[in-house]
PDB file of N, CA and C in Angstrom:
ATOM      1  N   UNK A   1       9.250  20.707  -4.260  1.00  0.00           N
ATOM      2  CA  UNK A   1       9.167  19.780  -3.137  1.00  0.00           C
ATOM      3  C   UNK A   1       7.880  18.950  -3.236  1.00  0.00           C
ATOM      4  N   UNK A   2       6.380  19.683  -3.215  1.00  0.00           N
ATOM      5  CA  UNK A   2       5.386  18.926  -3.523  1.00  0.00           C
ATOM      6  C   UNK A   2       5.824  17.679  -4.415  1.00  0.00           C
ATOM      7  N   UNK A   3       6.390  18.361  -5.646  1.00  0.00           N
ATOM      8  CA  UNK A   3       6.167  17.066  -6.925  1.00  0.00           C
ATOM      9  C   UNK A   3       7.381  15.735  -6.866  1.00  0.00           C
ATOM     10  N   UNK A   4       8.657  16.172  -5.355  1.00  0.00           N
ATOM     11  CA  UNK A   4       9.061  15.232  -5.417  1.00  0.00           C
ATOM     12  C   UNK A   4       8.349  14.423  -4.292  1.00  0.00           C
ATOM     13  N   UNK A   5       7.366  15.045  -3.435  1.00  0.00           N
ATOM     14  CA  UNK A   5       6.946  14.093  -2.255  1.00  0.00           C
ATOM     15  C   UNK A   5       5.262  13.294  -2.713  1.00  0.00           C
ATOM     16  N   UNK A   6       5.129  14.117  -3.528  1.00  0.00           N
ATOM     17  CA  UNK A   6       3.681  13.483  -4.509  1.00  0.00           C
ATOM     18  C   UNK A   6       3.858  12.112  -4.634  1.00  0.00           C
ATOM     19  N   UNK A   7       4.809  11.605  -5.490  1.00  0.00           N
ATOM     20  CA  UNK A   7       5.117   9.955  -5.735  1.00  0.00           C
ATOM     21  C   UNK A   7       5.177   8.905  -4.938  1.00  0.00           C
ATOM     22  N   UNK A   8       6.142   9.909  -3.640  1.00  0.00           N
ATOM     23  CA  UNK A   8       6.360   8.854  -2.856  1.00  0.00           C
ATOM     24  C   UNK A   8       4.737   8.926  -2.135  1.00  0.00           C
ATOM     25  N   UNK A   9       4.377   9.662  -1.672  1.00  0.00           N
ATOM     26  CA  UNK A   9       3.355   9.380  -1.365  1.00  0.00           C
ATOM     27  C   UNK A   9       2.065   8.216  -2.409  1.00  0.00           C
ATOM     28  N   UNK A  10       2.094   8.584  -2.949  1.00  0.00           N
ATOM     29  CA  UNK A  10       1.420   7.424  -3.852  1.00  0.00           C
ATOM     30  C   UNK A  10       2.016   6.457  -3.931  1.00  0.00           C
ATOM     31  N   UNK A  11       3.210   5.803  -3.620  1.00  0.00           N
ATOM     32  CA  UNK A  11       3.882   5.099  -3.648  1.00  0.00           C
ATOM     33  C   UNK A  11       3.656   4.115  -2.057  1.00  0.00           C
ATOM     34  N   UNK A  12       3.415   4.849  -1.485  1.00  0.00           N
ATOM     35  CA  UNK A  12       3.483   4.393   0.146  1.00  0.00           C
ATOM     36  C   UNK A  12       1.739   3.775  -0.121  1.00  0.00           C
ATOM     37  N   UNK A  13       1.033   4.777  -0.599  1.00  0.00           N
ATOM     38  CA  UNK A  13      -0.591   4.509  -0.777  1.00  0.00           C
ATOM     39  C   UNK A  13      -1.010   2.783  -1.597  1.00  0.00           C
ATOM     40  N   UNK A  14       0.184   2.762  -2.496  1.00  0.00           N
ATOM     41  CA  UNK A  14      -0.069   1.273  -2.985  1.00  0.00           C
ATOM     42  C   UNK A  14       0.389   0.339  -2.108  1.00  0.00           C
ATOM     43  N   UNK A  15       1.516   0.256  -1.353  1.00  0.00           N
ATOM     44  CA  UNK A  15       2.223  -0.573  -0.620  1.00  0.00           C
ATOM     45  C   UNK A  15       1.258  -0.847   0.598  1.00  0.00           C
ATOM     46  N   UNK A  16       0.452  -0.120   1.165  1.00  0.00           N
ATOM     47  CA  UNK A  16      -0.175  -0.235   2.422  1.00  0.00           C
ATOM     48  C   UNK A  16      -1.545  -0.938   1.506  1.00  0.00           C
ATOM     49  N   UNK A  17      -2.372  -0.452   0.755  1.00  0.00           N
ATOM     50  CA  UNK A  17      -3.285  -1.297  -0.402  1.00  0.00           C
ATOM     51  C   UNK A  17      -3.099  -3.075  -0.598  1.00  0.00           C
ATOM     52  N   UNK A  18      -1.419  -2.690  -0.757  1.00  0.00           N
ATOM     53  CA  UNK A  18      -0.758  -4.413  -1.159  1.00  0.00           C
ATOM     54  C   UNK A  18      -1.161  -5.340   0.503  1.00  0.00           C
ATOM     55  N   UNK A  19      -0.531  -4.352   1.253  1.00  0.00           N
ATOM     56  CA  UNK A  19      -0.453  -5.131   2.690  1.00  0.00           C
ATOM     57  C   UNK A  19      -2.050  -5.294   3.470  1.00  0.00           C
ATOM     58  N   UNK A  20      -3.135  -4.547   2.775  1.00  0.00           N
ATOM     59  CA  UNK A  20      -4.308  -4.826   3.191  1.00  0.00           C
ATOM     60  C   UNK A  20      -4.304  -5.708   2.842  1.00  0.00           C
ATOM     61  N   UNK A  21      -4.611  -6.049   1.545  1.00  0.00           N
ATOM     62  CA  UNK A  21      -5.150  -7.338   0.453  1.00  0.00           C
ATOM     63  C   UNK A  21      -4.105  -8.274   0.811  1.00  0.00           C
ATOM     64  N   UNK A  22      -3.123  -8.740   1.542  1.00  0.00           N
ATOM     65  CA  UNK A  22      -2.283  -9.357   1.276  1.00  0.00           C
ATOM     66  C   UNK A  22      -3.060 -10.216   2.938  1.00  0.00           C
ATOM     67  N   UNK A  23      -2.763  -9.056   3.680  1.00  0.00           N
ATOM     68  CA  UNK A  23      -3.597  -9.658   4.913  1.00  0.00           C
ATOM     69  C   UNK A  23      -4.873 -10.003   4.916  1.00  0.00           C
ATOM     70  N   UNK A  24      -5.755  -9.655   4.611  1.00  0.00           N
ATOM     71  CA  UNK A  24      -7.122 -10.367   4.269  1.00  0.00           C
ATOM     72  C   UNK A  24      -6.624 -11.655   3.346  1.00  0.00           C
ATOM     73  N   UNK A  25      -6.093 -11.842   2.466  1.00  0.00           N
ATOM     74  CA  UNK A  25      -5.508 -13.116   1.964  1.00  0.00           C
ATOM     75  C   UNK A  25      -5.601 -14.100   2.774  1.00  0.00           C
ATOM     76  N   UNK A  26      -4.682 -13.592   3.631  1.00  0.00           N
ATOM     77  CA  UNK A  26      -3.988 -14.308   5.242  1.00  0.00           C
ATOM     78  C   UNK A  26      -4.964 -14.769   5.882  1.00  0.00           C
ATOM     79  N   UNK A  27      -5.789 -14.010   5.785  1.00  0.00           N
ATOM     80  CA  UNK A  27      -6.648 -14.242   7.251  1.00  0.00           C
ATOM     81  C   UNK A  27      -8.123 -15.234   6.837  1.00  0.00           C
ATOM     82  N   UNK A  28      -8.289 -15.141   5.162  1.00  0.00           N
ATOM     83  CA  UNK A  28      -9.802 -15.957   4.308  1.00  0.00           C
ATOM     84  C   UNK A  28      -8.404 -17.161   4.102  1.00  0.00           C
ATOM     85  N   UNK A  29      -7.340 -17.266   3.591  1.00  0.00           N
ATOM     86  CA  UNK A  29      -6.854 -18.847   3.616  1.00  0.00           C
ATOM     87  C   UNK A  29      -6.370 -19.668   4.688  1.00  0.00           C
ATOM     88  N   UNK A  30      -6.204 -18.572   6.223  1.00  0.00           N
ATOM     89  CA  UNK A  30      -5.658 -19.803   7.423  1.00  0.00           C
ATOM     90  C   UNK A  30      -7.198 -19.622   8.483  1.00  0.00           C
TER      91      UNK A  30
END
């Protein structure tokens, strides 16, 4: 169970990373 919830968890950890940087993007170009 760990090693199938490991990934997704790292998986969720990049996506929220993406949506920081994506919003600071947002917020230094408008």
């Amino acid at each position: 169970m760990a090693v199938t919830i490991k990934p997704v968890i790292g998986l969720g950890t990049r996506v929220m990373k993406t949506r920081e940087w994506t919003a600071i993007d947002g917020c230094g170009t408008s």
